[in-house]
PDB file of N, CA and C in Angstrom:
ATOM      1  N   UNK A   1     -23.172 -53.617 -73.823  1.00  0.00           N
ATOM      2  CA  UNK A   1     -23.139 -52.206 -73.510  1.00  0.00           C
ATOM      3  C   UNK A   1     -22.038 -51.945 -72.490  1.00  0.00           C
ATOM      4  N   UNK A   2     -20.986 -51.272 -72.473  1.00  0.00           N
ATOM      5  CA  UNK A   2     -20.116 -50.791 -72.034  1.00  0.00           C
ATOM      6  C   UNK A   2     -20.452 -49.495 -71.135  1.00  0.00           C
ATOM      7  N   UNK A   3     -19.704 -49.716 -69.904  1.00  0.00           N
ATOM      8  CA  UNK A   3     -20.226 -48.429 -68.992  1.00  0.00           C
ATOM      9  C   UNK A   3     -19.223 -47.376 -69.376  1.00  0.00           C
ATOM     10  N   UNK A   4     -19.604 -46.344 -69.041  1.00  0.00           N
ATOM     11  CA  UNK A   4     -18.917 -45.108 -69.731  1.00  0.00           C
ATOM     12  C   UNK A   4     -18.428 -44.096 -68.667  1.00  0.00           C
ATOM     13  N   UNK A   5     -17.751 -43.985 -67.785  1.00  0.00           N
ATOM     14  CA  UNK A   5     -17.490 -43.023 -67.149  1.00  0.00           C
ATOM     15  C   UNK A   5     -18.348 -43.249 -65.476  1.00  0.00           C
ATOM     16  N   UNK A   6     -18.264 -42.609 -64.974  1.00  0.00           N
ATOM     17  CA  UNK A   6     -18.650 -42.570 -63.767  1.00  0.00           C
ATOM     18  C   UNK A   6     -19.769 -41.406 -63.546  1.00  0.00           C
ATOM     19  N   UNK A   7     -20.717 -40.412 -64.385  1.00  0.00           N
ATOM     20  CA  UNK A   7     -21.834 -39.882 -64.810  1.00  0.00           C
ATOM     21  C   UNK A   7     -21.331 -38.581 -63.533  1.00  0.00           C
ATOM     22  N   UNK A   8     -22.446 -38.160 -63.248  1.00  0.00           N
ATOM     23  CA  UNK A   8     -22.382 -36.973 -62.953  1.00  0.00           C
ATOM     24  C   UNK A   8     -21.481 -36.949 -61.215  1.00  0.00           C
ATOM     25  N   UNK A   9     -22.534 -38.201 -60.619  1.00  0.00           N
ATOM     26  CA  UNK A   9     -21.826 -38.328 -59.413  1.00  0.00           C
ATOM     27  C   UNK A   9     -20.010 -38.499 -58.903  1.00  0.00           C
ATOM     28  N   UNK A  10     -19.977 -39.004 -60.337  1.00  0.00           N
ATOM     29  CA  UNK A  10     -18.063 -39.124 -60.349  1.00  0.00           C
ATOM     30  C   UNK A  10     -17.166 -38.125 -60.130  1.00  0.00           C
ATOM     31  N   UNK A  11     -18.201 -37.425 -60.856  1.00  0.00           N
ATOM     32  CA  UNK A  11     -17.237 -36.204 -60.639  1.00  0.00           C
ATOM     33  C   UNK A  11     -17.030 -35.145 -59.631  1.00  0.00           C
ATOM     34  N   UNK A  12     -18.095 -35.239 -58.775  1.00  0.00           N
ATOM     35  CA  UNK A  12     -18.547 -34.393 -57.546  1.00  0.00           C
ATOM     36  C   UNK A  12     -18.077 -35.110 -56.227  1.00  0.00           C
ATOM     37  N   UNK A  13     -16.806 -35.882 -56.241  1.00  0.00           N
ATOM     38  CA  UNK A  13     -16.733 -36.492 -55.124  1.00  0.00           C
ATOM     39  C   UNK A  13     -17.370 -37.267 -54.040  1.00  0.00           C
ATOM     40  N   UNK A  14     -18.600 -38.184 -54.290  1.00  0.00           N
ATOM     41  CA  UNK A  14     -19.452 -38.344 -53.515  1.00  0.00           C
ATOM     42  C   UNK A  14     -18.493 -39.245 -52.235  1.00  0.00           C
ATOM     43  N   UNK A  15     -19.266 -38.570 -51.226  1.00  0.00           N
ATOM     44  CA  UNK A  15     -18.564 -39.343 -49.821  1.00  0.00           C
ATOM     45  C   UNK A  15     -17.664 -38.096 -49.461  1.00  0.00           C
ATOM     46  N   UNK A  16     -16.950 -37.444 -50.702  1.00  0.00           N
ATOM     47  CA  UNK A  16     -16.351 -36.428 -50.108  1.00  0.00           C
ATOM     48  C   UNK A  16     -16.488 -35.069 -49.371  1.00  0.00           C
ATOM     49  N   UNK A  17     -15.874 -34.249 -49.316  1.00  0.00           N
ATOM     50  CA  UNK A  17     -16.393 -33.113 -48.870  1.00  0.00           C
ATOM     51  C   UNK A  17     -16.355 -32.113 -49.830  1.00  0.00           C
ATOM     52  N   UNK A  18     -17.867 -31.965 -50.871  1.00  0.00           N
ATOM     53  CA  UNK A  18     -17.775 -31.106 -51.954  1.00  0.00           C
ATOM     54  C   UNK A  18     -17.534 -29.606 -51.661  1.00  0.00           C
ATOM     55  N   UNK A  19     -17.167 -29.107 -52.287  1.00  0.00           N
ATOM     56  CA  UNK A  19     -16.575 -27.438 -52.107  1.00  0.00           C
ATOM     57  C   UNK A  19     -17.608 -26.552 -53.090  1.00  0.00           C
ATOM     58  N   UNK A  20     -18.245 -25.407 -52.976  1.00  0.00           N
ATOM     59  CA  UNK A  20     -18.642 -24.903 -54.191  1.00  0.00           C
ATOM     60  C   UNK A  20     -17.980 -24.004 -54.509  1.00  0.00           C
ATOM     61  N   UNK A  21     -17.912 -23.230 -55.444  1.00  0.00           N
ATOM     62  CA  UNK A  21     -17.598 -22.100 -55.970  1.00  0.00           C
ATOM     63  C   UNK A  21     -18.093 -21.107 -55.485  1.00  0.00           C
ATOM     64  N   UNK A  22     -19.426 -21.144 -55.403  1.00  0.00           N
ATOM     65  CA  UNK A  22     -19.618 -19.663 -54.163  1.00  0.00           C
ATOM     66  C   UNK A  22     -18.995 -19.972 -52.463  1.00  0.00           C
ATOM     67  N   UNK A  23     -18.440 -20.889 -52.315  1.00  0.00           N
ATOM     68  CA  UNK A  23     -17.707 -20.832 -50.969  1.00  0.00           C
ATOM     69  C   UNK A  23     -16.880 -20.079 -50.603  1.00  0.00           C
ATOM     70  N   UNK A  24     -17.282 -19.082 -49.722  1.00  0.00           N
ATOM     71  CA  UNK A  24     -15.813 -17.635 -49.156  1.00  0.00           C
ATOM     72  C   UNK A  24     -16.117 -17.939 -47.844  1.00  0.00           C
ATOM     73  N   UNK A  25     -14.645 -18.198 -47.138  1.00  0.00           N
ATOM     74  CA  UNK A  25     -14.661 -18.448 -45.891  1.00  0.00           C
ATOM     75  C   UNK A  25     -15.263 -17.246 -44.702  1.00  0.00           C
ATOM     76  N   UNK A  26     -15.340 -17.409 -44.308  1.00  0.00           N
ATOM     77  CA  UNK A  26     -16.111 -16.222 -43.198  1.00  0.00           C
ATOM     78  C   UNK A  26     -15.556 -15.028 -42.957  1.00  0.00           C
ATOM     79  N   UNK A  27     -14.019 -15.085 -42.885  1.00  0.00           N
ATOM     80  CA  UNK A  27     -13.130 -14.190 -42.900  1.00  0.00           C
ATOM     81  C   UNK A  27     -13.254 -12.815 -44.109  1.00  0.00           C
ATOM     82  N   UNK A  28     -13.668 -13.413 -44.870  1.00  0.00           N
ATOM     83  CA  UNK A  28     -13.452 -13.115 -46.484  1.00  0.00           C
ATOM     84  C   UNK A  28     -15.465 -12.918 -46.955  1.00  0.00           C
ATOM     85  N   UNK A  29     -15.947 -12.903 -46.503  1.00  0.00           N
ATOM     86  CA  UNK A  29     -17.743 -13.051 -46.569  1.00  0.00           C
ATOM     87  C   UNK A  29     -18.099 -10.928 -46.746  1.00  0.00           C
ATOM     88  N   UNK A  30     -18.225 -10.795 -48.131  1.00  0.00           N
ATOM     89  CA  UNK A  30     -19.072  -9.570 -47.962  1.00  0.00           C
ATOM     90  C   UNK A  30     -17.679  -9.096 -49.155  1.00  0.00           C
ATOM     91  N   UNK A  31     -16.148  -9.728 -49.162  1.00  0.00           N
ATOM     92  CA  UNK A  31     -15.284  -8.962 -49.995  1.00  0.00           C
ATOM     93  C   UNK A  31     -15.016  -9.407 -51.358  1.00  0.00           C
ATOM     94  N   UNK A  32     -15.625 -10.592 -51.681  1.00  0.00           N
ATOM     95  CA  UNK A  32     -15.535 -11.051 -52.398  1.00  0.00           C
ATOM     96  C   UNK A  32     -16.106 -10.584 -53.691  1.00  0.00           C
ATOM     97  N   UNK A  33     -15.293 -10.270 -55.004  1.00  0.00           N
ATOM     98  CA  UNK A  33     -15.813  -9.555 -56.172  1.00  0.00           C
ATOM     99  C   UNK A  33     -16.366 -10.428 -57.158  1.00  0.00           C
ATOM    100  N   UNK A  34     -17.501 -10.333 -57.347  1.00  0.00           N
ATOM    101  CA  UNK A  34     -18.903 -11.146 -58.156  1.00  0.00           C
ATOM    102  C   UNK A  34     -18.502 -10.432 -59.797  1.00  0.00           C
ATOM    103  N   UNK A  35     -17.942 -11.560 -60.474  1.00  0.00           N
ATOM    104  CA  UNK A  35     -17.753 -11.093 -62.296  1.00  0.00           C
ATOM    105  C   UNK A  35     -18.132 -12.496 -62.656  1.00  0.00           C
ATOM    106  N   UNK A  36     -18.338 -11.581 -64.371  1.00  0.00           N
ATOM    107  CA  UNK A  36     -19.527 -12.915 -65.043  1.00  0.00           C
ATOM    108  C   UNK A  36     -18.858 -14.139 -64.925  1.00  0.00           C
ATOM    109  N   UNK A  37     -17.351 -14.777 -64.700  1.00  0.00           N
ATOM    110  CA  UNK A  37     -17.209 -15.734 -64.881  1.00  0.00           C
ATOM    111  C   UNK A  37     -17.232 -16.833 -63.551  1.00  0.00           C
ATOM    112  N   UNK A  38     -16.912 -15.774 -62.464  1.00  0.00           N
ATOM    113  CA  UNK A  38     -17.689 -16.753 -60.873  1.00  0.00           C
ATOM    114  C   UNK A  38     -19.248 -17.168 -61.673  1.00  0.00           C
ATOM    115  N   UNK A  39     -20.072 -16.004 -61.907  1.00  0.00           N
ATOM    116  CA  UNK A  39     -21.436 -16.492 -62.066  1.00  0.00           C
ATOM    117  C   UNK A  39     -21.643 -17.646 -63.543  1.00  0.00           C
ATOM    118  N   UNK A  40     -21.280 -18.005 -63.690  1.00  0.00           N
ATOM    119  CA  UNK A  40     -21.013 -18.589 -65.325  1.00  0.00           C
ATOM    120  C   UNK A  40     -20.225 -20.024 -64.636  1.00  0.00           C
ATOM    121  N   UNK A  41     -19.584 -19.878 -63.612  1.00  0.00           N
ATOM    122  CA  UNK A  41     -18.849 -21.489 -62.599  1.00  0.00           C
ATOM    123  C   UNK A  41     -19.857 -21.554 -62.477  1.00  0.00           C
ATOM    124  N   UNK A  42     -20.445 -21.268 -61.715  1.00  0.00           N
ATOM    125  CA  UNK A  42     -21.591 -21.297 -60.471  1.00  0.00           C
ATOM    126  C   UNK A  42     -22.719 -21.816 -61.094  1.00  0.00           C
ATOM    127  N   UNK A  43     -23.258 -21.371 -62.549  1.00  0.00           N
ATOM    128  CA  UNK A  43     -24.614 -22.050 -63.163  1.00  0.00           C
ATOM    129  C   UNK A  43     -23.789 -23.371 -63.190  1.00  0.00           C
ATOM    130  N   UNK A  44     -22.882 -23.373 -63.870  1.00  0.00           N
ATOM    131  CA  UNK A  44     -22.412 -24.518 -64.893  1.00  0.00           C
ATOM    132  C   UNK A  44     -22.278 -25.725 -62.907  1.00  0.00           C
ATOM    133  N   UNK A  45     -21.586 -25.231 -62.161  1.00  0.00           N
ATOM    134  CA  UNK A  45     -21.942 -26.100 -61.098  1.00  0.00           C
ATOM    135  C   UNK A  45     -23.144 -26.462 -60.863  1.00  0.00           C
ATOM    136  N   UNK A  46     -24.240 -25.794 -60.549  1.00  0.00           N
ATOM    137  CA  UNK A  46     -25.167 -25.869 -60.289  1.00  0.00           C
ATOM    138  C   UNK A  46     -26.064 -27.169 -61.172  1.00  0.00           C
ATOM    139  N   UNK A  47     -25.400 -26.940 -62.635  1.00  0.00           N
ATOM    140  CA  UNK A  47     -26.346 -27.829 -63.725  1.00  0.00           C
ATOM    141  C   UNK A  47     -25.862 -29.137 -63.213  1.00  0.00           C
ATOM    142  N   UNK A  48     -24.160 -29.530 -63.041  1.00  0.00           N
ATOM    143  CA  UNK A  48     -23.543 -30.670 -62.208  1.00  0.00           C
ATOM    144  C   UNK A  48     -24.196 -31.114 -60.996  1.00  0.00           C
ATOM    145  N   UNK A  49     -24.464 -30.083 -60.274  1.00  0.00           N
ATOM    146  CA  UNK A  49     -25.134 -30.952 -59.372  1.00  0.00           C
ATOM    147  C   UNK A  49     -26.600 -31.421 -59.562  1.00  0.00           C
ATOM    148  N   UNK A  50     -27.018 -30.749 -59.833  1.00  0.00           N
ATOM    149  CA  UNK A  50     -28.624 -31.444 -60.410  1.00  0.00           C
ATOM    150  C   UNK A  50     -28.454 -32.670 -61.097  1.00  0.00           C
ATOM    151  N   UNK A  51     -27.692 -32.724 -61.844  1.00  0.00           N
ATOM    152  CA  UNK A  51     -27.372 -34.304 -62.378  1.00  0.00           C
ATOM    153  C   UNK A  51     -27.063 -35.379 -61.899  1.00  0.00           C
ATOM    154  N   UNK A  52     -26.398 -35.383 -60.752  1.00  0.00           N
ATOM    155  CA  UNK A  52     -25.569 -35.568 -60.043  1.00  0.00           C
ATOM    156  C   UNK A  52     -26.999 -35.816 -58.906  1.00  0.00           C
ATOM    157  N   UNK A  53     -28.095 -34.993 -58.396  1.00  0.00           N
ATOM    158  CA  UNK A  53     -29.013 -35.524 -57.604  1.00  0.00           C
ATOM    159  C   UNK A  53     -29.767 -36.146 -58.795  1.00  0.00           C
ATOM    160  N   UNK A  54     -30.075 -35.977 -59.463  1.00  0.00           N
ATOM    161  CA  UNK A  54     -30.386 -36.881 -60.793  1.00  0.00           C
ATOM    162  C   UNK A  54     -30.344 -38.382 -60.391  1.00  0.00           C
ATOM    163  N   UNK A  55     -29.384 -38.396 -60.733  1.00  0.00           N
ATOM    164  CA  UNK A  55     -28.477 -39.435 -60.960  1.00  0.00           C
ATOM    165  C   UNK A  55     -28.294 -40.503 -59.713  1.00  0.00           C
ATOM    166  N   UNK A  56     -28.102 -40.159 -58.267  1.00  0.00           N
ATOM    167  CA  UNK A  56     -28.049 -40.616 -57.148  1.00  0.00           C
ATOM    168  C   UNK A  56     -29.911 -41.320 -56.539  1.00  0.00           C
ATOM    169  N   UNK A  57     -30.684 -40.125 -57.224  1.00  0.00           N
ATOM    170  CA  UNK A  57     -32.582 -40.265 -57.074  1.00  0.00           C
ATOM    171  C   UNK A  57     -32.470 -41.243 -58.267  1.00  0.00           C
ATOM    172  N   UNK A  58     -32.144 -41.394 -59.304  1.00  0.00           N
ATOM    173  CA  UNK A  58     -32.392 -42.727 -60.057  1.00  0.00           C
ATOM    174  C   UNK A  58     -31.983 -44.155 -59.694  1.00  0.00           C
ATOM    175  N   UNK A  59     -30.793 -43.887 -58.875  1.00  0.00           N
ATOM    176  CA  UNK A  59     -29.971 -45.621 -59.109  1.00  0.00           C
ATOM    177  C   UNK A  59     -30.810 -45.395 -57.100  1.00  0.00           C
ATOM    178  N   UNK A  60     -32.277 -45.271 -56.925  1.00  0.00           N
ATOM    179  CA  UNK A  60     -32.380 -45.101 -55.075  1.00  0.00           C
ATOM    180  C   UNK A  60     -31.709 -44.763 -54.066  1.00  0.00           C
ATOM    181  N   UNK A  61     -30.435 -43.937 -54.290  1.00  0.00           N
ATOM    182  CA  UNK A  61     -29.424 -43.246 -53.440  1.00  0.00           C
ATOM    183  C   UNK A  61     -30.116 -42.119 -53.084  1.00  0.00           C
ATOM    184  N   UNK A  62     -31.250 -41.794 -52.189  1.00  0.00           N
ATOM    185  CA  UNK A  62     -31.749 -40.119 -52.232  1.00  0.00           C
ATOM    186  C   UNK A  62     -31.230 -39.831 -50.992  1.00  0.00           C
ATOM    187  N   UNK A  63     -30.761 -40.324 -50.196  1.00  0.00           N
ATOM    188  CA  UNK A  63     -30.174 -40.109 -49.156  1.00  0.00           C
ATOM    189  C   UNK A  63     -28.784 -39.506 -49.562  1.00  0.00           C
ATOM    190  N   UNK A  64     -28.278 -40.090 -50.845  1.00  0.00           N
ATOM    191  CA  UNK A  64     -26.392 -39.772 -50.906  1.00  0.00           C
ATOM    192  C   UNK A  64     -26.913 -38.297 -51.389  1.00  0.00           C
ATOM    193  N   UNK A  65     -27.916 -37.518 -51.745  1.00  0.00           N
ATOM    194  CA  UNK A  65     -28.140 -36.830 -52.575  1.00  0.00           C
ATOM    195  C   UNK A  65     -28.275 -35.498 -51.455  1.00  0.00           C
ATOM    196  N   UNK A  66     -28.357 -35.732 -50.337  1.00  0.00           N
ATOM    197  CA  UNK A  66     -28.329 -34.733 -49.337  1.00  0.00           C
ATOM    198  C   UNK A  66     -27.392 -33.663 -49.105  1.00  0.00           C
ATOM    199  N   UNK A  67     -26.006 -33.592 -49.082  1.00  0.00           N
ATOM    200  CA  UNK A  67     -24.913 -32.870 -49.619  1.00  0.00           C
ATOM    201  C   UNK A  67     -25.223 -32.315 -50.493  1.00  0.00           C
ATOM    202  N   UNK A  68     -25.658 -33.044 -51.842  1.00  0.00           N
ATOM    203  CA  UNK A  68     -25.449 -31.975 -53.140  1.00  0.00           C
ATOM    204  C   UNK A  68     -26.874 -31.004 -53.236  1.00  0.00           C
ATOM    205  N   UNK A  69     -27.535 -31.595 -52.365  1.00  0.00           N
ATOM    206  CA  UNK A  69     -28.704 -30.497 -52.446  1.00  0.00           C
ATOM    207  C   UNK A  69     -28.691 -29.595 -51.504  1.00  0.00           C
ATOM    208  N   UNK A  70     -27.947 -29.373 -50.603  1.00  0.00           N
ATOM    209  CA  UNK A  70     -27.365 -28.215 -49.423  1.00  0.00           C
ATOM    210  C   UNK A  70     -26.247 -27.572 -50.301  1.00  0.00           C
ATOM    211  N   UNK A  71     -25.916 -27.315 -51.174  1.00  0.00           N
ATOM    212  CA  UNK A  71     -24.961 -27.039 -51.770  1.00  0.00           C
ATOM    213  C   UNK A  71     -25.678 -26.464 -53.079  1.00  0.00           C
ATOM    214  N   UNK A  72     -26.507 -27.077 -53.262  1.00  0.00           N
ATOM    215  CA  UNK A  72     -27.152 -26.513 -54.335  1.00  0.00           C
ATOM    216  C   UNK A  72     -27.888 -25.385 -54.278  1.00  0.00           C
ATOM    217  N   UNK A  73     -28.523 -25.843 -52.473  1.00  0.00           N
ATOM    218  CA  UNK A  73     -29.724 -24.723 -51.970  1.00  0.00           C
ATOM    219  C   UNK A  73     -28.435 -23.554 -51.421  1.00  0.00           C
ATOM    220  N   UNK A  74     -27.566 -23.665 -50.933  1.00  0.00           N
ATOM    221  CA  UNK A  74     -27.026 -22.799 -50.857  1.00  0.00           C
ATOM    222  C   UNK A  74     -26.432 -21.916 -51.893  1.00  0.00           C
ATOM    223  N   UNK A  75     -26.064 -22.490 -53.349  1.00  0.00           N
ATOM    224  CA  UNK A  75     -26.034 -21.609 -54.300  1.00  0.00           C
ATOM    225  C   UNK A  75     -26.703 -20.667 -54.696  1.00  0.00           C
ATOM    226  N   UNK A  76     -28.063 -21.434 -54.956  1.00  0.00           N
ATOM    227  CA  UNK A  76     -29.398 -20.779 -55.100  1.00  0.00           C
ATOM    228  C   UNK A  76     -29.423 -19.714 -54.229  1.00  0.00           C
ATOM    229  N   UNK A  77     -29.056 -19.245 -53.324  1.00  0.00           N
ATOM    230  CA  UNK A  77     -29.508 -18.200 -51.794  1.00  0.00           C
ATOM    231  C   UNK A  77     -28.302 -17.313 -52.533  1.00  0.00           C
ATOM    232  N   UNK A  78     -27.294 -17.504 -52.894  1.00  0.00           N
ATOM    233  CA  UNK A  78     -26.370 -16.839 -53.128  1.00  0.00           C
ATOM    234  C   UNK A  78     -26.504 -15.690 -54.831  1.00  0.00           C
ATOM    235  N   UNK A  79     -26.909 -16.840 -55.671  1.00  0.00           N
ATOM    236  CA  UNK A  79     -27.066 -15.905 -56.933  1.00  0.00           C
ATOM    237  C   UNK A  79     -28.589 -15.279 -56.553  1.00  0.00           C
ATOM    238  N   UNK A  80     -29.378 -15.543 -55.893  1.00  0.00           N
ATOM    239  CA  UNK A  80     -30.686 -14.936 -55.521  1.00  0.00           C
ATOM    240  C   UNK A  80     -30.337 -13.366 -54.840  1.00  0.00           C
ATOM    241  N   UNK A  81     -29.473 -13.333 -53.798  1.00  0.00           N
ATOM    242  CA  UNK A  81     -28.875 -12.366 -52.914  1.00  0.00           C
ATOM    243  C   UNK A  81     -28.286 -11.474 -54.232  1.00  0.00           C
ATOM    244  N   UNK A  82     -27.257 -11.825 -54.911  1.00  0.00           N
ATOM    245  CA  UNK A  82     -26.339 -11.107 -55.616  1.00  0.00           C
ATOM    246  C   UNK A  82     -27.709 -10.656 -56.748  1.00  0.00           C
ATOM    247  N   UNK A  83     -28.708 -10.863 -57.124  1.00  0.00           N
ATOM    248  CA  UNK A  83     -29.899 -10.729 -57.946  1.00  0.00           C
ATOM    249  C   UNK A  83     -30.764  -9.428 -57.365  1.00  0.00           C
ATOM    250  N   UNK A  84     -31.016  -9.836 -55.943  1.00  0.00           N
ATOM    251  CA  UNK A  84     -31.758  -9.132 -55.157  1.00  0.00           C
ATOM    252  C   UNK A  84     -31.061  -7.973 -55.645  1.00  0.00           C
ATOM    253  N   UNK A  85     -29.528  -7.313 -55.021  1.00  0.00           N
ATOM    254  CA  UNK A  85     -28.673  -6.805 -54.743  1.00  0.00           C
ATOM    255  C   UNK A  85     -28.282  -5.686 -56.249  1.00  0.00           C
ATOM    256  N   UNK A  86     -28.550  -6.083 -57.360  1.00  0.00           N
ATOM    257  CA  UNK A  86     -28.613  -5.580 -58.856  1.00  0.00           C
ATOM    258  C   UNK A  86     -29.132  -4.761 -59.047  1.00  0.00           C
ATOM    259  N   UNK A  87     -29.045  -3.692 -59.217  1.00  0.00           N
ATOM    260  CA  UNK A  87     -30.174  -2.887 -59.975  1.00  0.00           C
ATOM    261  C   UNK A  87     -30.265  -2.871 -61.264  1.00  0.00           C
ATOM    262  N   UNK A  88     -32.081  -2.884 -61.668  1.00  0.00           N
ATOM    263  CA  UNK A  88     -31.927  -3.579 -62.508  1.00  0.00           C
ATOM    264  C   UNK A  88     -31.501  -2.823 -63.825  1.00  0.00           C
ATOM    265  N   UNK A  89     -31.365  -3.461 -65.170  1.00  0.00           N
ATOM    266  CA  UNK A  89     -30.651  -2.739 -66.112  1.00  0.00           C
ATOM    267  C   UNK A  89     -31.540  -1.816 -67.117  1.00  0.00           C
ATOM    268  N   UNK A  90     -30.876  -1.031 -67.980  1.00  0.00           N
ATOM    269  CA  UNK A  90     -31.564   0.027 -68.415  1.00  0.00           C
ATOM    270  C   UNK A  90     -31.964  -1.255 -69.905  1.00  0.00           C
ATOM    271  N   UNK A  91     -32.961  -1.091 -70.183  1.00  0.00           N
ATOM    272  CA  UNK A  91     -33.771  -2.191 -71.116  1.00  0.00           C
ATOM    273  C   UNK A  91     -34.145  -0.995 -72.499  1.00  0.00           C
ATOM    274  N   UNK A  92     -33.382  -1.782 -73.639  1.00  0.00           N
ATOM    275  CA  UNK A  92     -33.898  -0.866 -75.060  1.00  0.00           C
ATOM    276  C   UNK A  92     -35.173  -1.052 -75.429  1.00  0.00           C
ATOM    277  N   UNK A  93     -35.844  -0.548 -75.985  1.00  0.00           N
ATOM    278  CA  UNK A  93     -37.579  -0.774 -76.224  1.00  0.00           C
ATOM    279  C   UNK A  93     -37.057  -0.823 -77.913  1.00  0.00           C
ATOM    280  N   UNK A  94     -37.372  -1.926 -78.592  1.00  0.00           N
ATOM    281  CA  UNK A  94     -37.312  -2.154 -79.851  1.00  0.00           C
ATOM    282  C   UNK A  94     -38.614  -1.783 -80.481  1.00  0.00           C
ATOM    283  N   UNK A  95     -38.705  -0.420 -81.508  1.00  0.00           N
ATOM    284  CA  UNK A  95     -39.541  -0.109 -82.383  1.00  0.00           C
ATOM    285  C   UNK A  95     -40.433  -0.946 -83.109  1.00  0.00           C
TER     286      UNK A  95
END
């Protein structure tokens, strides 16, 4: 069996200093314009990192897994806020 890639953690820089996509520096916090395709990064990150703590909680790394779950929980706070923040949409009633 041949190893295949470096799985979810490879790709998320572990050790490094991961960045998310909802990251706006402080300067910039409140101006930032929310369209479907930030929110559409942002799941698709989100699914990466879960794999990625996945992945680190399987091979007994739950400690390396601390980063990606502050990052994760901070996503979460973010599409929750921008959710809160929605009003909600006008819904068709199918006959």
């Amino acid at each position: 069996m041949g190893g295949g890639g470096g799985g979810a953690a490879g790709r998320l820089r572990p050790g490094g200093s991961a960045m998310s996509v909802a990251f706006v520096p402080e300067g910039q916090r409140g101006k930032a314009e929310v369209n479907q395709d930030t929110l559409q990064r942002l799941l698709e990150e989100n699914d990466q990192l879960i794999r990625c703590i996945v992945e680190y909680q399987n091979k007994g790394r739950a400690t390396d897994c601390v980063q990606y779950q502050h990052i994760l929980h901070r996503n979460l706070i973010y599409l929750a806020t921008i959710a809160d923040g929605t009003p909600p949409s006008t819904q068709k009633t199918v006959d």
